[in-house]
N, C-alpha and C. Protein backbone atom coordinates (compact mmCIF):
# COMPACT_ATOMS: atom_id res chain seq x y z
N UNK A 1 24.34 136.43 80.76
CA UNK A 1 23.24 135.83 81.50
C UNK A 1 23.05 134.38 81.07
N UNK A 2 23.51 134.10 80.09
CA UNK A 2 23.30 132.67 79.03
C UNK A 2 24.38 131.72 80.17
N UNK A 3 23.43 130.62 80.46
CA UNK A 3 24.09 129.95 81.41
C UNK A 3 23.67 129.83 82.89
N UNK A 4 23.34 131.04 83.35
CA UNK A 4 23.00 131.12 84.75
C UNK A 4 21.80 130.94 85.24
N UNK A 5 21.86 130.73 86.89
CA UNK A 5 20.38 130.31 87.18
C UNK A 5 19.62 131.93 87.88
N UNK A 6 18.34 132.10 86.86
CA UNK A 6 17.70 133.48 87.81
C UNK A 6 16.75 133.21 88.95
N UNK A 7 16.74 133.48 89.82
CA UNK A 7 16.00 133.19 90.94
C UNK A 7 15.36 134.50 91.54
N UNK A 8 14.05 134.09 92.06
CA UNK A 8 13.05 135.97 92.79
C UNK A 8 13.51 135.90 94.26
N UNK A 9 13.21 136.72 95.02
CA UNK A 9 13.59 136.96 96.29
C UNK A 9 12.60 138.17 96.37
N UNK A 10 12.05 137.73 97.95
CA UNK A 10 11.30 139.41 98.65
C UNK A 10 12.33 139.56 99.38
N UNK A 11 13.02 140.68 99.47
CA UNK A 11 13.88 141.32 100.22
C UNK A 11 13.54 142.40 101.40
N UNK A 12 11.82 142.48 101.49
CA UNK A 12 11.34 143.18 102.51
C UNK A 12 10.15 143.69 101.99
N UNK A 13 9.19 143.75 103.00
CA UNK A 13 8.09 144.74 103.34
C UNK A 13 8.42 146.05 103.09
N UNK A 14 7.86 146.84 103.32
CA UNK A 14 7.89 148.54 103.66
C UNK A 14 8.07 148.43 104.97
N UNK A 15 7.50 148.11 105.74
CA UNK A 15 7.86 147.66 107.02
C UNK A 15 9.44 147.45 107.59
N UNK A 16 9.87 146.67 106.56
CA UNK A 16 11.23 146.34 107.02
C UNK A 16 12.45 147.19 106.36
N UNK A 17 12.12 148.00 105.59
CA UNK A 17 12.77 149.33 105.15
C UNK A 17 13.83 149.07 104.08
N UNK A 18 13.74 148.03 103.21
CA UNK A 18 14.95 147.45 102.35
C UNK A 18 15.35 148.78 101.64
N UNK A 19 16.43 148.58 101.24
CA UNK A 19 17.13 149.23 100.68
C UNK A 19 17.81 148.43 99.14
N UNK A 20 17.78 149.20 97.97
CA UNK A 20 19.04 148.34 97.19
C UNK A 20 19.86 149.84 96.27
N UNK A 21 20.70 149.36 96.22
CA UNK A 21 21.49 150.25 95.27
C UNK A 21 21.89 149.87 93.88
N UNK A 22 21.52 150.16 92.93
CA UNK A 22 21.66 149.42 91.71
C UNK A 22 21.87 151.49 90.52
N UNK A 23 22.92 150.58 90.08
CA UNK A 23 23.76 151.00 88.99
C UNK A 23 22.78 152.00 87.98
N UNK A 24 22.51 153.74 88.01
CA UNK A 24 21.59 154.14 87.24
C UNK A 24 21.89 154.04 86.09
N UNK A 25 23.34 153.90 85.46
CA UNK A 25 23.60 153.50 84.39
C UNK A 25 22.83 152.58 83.20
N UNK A 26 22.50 151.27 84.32
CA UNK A 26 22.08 149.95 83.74
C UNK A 26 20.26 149.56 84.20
N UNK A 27 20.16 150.48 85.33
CA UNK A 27 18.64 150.80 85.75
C UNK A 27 18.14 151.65 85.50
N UNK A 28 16.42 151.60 85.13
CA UNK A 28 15.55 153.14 85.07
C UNK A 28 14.88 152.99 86.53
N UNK A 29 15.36 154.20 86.76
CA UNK A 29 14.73 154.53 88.00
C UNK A 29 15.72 154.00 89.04
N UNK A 30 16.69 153.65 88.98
CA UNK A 30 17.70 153.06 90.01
C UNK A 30 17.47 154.14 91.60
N UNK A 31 17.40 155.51 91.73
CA UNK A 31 17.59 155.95 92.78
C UNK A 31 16.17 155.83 93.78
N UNK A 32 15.08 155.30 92.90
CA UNK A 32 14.26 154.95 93.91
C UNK A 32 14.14 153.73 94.70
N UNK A 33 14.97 153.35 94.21
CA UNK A 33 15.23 151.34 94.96
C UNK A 33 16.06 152.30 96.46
N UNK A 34 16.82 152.86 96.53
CA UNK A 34 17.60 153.92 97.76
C UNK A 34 17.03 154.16 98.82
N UNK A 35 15.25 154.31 98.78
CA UNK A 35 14.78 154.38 99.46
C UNK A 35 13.50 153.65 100.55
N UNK A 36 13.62 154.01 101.39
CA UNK A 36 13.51 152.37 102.08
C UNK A 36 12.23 152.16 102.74
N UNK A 37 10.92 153.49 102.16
CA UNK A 37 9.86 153.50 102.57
C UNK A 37 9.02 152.32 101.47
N UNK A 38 9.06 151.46 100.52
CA UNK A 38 8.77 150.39 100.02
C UNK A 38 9.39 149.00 100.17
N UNK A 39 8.52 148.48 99.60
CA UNK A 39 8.89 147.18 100.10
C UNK A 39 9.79 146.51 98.24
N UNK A 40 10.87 145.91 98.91
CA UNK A 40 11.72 145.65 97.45
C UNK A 40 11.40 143.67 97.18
N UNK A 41 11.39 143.54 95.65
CA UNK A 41 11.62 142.01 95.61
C UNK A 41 12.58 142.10 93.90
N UNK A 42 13.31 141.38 93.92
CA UNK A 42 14.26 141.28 92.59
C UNK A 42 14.54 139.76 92.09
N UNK A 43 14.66 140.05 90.83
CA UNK A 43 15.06 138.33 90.27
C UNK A 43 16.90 138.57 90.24
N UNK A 44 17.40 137.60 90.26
CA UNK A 44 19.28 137.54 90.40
C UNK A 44 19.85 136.68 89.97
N UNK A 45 21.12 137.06 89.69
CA UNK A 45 21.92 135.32 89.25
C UNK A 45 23.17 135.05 90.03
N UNK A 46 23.44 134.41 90.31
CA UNK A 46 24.97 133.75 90.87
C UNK A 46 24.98 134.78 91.82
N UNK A 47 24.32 134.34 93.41
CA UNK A 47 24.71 135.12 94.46
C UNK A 47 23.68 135.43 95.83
N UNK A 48 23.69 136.61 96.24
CA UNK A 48 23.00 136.98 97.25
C UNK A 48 22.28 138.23 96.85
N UNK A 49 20.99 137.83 96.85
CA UNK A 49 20.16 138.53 95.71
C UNK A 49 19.79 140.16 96.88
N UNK A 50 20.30 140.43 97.55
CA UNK A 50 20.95 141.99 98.46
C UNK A 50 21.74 142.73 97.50
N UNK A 51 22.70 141.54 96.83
CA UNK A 51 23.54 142.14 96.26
C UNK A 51 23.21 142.88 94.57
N UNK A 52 23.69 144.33 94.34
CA UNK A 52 22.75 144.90 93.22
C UNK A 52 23.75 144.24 92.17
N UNK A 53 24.75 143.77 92.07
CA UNK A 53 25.88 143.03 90.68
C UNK A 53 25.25 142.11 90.54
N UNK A 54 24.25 141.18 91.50
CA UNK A 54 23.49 140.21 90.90
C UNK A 54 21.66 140.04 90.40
N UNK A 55 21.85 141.80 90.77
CA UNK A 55 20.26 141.71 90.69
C UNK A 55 20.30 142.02 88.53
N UNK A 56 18.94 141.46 88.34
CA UNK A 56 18.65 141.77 86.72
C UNK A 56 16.89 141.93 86.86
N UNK A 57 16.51 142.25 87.65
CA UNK A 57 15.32 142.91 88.11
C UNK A 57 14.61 143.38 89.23
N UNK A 58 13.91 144.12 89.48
CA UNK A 58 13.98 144.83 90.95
C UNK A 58 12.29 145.36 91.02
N UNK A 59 11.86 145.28 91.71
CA UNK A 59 10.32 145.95 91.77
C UNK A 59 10.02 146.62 93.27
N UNK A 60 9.68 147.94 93.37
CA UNK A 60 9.21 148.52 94.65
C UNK A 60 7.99 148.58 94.56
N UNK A 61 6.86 148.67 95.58
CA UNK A 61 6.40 148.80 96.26
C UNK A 61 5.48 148.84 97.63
N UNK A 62 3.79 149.58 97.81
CA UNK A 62 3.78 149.93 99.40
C UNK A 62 2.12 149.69 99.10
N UNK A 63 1.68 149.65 99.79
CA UNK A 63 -0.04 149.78 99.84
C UNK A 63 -0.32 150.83 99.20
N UNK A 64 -1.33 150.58 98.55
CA UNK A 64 -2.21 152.50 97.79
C UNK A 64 -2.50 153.01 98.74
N UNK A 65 -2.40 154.30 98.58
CA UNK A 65 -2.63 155.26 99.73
C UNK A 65 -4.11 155.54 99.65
N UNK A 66 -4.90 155.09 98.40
CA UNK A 66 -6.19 155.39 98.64
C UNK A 66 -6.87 153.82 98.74
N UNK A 67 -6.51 152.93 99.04
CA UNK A 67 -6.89 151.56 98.93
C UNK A 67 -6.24 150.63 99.74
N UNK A 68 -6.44 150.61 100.70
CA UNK A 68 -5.45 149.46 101.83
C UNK A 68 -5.46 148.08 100.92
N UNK A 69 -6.15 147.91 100.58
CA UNK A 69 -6.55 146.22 100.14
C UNK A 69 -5.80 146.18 98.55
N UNK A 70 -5.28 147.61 98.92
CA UNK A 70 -4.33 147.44 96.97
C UNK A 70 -2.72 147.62 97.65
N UNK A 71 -1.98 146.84 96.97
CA UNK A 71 -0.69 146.60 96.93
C UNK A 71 0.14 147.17 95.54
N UNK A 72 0.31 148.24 95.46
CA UNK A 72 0.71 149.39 94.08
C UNK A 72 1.93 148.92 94.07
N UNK A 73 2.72 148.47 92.65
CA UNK A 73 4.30 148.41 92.71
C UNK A 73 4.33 149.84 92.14
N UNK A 74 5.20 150.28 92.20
CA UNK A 74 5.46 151.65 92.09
C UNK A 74 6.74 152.08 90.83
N UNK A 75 7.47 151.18 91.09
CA UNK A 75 9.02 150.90 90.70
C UNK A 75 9.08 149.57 89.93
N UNK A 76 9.19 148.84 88.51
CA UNK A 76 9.79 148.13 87.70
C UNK A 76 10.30 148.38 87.17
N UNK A 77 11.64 147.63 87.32
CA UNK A 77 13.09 147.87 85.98
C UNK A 77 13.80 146.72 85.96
N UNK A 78 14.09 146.45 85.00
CA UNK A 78 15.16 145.49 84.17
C UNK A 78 16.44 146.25 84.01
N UNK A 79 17.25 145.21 84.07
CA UNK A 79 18.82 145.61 83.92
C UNK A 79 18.98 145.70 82.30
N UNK A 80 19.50 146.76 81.56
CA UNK A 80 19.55 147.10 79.96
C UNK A 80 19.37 145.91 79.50
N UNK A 81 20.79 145.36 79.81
CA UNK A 81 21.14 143.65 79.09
C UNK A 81 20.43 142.47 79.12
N UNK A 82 19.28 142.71 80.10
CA UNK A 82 18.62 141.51 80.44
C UNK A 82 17.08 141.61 80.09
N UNK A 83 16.89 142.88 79.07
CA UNK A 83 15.05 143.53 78.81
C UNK A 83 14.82 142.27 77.55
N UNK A 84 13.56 142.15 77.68
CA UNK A 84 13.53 141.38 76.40
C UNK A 84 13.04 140.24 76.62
N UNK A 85 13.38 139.31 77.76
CA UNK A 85 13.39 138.09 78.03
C UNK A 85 12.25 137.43 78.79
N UNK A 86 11.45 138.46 79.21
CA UNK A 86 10.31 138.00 80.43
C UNK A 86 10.46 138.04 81.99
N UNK A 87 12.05 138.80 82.38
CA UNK A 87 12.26 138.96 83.79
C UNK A 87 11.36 140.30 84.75
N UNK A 88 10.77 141.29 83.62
CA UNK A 88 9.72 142.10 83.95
C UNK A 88 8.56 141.86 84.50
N UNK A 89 7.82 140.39 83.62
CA UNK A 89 6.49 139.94 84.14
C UNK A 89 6.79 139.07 85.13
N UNK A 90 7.95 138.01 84.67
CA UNK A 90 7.98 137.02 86.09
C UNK A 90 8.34 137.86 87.37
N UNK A 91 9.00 138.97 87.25
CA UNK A 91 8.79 139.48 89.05
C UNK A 91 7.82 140.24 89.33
N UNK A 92 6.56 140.74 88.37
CA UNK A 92 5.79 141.30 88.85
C UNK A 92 4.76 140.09 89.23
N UNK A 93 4.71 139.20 88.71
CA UNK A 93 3.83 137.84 88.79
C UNK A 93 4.35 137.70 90.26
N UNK A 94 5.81 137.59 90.43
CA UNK A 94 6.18 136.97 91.81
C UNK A 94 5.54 137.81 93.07
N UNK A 95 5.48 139.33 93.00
CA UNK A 95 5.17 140.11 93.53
C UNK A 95 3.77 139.95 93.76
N UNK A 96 2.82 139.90 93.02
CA UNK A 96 1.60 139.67 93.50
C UNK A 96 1.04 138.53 94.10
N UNK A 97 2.03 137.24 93.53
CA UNK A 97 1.20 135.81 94.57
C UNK A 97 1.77 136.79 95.97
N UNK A 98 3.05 137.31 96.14
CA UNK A 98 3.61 137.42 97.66
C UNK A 98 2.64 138.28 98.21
N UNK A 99 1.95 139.52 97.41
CA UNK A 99 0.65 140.39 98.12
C UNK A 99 -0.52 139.10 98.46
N UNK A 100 -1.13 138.66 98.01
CA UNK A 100 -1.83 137.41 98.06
C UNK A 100 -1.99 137.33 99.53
N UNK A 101 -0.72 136.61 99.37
CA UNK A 101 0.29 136.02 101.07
C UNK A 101 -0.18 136.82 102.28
N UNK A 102 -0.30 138.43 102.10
CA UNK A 102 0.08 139.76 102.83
C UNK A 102 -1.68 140.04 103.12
N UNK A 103 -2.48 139.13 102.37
CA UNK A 103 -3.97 140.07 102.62
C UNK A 103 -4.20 141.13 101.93
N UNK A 104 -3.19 141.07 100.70
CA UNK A 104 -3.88 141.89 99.86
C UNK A 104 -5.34 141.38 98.57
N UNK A 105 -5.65 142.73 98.30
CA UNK A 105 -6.70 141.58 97.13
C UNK A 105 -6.33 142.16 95.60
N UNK A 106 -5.89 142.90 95.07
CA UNK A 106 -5.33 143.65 93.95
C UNK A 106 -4.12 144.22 94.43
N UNK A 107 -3.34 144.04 92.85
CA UNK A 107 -2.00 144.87 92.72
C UNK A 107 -2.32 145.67 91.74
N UNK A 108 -1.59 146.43 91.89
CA UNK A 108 -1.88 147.88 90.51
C UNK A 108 -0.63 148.22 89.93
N UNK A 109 -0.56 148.76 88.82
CA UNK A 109 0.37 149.31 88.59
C UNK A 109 0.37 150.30 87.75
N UNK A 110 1.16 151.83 87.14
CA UNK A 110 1.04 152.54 86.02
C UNK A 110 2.03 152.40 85.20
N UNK A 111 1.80 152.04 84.03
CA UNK A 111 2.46 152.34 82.97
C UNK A 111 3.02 153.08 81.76
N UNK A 112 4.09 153.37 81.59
CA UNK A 112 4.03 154.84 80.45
C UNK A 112 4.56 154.03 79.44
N UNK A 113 4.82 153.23 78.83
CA UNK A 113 5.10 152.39 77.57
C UNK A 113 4.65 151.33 76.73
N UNK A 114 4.73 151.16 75.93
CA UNK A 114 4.02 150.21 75.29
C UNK A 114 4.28 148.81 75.31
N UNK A 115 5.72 148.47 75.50
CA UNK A 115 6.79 147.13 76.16
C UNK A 115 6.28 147.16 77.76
N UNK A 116 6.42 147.97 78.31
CA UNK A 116 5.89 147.75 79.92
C UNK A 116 4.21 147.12 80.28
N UNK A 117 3.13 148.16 79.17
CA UNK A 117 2.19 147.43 78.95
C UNK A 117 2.02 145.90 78.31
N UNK A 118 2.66 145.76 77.72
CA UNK A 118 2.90 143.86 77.24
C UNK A 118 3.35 143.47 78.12
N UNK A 119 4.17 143.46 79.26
CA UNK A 119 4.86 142.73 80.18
C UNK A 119 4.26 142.54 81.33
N UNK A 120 3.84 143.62 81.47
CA UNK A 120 2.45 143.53 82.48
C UNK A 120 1.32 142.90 81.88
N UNK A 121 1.01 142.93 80.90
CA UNK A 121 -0.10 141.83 80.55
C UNK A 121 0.24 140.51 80.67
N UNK A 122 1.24 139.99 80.30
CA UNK A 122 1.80 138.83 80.70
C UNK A 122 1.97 138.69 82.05
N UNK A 123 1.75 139.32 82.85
CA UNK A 123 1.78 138.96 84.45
C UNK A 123 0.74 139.07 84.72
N UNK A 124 -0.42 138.93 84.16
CA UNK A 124 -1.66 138.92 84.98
C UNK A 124 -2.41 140.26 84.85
N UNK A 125 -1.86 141.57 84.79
CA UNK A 125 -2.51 142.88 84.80
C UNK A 125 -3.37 143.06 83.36
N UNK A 126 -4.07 144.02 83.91
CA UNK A 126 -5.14 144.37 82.71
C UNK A 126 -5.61 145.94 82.45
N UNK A 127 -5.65 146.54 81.77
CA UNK A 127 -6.29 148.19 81.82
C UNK A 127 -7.32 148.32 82.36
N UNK A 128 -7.32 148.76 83.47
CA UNK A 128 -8.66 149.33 84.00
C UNK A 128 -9.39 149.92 83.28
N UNK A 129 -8.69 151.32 82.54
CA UNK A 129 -9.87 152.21 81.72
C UNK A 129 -9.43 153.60 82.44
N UNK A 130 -7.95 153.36 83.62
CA UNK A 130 -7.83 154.92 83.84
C UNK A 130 -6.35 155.19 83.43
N UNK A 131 -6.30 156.34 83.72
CA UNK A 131 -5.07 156.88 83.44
C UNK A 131 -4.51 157.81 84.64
N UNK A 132 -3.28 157.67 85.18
CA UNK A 132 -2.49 158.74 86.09
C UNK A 132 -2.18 160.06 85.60
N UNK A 133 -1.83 160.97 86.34
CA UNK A 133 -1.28 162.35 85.76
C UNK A 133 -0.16 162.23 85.74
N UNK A 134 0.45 161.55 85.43
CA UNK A 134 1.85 160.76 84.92
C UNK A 134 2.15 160.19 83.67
N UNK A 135 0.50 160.17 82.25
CA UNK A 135 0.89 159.87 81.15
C UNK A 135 1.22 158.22 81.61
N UNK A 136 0.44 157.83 82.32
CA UNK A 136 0.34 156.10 83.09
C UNK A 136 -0.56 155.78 82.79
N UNK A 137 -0.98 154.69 82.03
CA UNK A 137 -2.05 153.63 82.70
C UNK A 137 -2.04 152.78 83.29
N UNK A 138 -3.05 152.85 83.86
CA UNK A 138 -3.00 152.34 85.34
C UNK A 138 -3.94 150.79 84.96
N UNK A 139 -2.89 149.47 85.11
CA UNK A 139 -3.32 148.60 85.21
C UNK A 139 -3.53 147.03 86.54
N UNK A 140 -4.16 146.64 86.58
CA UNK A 140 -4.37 146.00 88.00
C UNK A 140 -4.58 144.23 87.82
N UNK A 141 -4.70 143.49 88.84
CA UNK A 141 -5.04 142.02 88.26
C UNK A 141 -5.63 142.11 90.40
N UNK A 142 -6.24 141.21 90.23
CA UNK A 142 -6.62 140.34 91.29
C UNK A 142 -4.88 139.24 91.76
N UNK A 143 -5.08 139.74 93.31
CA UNK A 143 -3.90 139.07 93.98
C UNK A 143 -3.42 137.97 93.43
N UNK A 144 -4.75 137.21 94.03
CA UNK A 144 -4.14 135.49 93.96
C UNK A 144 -4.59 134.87 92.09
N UNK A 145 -5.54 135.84 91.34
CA UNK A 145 -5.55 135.36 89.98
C UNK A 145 -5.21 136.43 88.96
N UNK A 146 -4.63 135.91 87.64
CA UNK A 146 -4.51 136.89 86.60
C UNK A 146 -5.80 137.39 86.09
N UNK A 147 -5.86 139.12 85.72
CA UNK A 147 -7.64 139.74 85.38
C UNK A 147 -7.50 139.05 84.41
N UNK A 148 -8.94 139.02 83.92
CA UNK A 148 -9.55 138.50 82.65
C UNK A 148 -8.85 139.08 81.16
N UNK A 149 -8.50 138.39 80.35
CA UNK A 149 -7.58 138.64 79.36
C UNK A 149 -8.96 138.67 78.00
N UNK A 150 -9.43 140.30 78.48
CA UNK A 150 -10.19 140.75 77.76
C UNK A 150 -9.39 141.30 76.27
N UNK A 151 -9.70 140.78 75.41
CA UNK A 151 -8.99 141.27 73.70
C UNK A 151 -9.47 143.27 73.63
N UNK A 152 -10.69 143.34 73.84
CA UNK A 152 -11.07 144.56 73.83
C UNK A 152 -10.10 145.24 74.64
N UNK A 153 -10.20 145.21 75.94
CA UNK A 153 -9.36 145.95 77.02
C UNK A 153 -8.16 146.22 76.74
N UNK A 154 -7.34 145.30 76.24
CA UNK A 154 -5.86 145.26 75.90
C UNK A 154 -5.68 146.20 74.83
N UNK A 155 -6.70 145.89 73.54
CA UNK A 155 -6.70 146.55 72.25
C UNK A 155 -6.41 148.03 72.42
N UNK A 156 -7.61 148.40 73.42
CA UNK A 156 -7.86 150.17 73.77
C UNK A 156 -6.54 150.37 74.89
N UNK A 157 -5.96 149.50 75.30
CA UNK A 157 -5.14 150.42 75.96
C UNK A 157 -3.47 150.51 75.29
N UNK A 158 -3.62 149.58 73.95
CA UNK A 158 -2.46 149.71 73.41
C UNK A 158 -2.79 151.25 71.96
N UNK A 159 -3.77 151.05 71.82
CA UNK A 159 -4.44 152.50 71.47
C UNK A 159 -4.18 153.48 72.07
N UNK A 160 -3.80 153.98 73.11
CA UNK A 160 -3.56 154.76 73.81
C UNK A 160 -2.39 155.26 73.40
N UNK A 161 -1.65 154.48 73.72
CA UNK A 161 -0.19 154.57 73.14
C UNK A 161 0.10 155.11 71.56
N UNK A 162 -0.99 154.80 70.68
CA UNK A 162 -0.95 154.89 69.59
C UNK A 162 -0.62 156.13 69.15
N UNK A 163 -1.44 156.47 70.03
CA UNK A 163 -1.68 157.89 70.35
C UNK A 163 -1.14 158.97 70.30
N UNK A 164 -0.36 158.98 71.23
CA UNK A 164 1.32 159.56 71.53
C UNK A 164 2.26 160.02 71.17
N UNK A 165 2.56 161.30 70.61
CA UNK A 165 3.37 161.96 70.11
C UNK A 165 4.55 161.34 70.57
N UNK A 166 5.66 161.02 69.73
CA UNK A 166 7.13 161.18 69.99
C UNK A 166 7.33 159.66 70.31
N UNK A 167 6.49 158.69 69.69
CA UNK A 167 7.16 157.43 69.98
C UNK A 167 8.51 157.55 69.34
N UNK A 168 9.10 156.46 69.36
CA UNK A 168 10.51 155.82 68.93
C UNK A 168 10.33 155.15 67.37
N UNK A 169 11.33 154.68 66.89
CA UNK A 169 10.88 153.92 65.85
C UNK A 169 10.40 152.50 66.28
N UNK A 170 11.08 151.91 67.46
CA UNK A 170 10.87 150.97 68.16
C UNK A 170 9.53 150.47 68.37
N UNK A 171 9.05 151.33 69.22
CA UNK A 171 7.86 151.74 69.99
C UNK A 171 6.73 151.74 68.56
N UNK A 172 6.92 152.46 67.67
CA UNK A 172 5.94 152.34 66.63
C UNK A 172 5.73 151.07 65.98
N UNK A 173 6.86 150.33 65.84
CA UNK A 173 6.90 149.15 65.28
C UNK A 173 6.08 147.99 65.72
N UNK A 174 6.48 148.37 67.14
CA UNK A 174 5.89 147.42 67.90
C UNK A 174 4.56 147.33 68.45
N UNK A 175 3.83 148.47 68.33
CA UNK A 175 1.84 148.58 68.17
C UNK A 175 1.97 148.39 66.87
N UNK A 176 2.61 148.63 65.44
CA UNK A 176 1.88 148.34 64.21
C UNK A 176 1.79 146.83 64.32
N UNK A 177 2.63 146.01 64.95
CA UNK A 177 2.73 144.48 64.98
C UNK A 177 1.80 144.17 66.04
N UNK A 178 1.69 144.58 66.94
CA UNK A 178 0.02 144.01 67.88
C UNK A 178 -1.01 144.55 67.61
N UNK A 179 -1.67 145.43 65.99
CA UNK A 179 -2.71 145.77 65.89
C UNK A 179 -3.32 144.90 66.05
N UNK A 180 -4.97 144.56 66.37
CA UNK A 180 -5.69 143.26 66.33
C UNK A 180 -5.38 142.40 66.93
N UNK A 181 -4.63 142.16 68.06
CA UNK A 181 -3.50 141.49 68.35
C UNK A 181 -4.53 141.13 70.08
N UNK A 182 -4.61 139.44 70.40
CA UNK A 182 -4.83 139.04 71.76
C UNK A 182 -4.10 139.47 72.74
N UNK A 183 -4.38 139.63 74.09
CA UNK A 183 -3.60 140.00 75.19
C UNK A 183 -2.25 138.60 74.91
N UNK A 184 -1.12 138.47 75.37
CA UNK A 184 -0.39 137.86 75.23
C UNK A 184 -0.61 136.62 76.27
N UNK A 185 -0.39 135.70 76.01
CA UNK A 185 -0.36 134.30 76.98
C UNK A 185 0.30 135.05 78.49
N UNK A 186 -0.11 134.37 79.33
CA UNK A 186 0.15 134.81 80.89
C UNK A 186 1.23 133.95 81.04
N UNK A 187 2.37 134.26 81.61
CA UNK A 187 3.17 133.56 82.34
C UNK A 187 2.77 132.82 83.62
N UNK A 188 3.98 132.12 84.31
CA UNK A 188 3.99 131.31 85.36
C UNK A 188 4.40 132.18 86.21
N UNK A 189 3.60 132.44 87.47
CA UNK A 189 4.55 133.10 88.64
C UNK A 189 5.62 132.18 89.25
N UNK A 190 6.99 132.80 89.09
CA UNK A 190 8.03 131.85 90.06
C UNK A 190 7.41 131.22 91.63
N UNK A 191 7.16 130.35 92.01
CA UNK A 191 7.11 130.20 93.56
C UNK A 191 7.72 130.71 94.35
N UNK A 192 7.94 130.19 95.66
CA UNK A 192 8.80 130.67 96.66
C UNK A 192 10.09 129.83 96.77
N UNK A 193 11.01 130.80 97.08
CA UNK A 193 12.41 130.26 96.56
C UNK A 193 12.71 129.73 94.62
N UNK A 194 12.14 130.69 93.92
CA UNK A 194 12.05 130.26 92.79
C UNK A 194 13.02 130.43 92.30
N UNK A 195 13.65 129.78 91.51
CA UNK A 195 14.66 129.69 90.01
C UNK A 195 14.42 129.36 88.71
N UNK A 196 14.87 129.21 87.74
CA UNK A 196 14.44 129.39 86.79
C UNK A 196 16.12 129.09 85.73
């Protein structure tokens, strides 16, 4: 990846039925990008960002089914080789100015990890205070601004996690190092036609 230029792309509405196929090998959740009732946007390098050999991030989704005015991604994944770097928050950042665009007024999202929760905080999202029956929390930001980067809010929802039978060694390491710890600085959403 050292070298190349990454750039976001909306590749469709729900409306327009995108499709991508990406490698389950190197994706979590790869077989739900297959299906073409969400709407897809991905960051890429060297190419035609359709194409899944150039995608290194991918995000689905569709309106909440209980909230028209919410725009739920459903689906975030990073390509193995490329986690780490900030291509998680910059396409969820990209994703919500584009709801913005759409008349939406909140994006949501659930989370089951403790790296997914940091990455999403860096894009603007924040813990509501609920949780899915999915072992998710469910965090949200206002369309066109990042939520309030409450220290409390962040604290209790990385607590959560704390929580949790069967972390990793990883995973443990990484709440003992954000105990006490500020929500993380917000990134830049890519613009339109963005690179990077």
């Amino acid at each position: 990846m050292e070298g190349s230029t990454v750039a976001y792309a909306l590749l469709g509405w729900p409306a327009d039925g995108p499709t991508l196929r990406l490698d389950h090998r190197e994706f979590a959740y790869a077989g739900k990008f297959v299906m073409s009732a969400t709407g897809k946007a991905v960051a890429y390098r060297d190419g035609d960002p359709a194409d899944p050999e150039a995608v290194l991030a991918a995000a689905a989704f569709d309106a909440d089914r209980t909230d028209e005015a919410t725009l739920k991604i459903r689906y975030l994944t990073v390509r193995q080789d490329a986690r780490g770097g900030g291509l998680g928050a910059r396409l969820a950042a990209f994703v919500a100015a584009r709801a913005a665009g759409r008349g939406f007024d909140r994006v949501a999202i659930g989370v089951n990890n403790a790296f997914s929760y940091e990455a999403l905080s860096k894009a603007g999202f924040a813990w509501t205070g609920a949780e899915s029956g999915l072992a998710e929390l469910v965090l949200a930001r206002p369309a066109e601004t990042p939520a309030d980067r409450d220290p409390g809010r962040y604290r209790d929802g990385l607590d959560r996690f704390r929580e949790r039978e069967g972390l990793t060694p990883a995973e443990r390491a990484f709440l003992d190092d954000r105990r006490g710890a500020d929500p993380p600085a917000p990134v830049t959403p890519p613009g339109p036609d963005a690179t990077e």
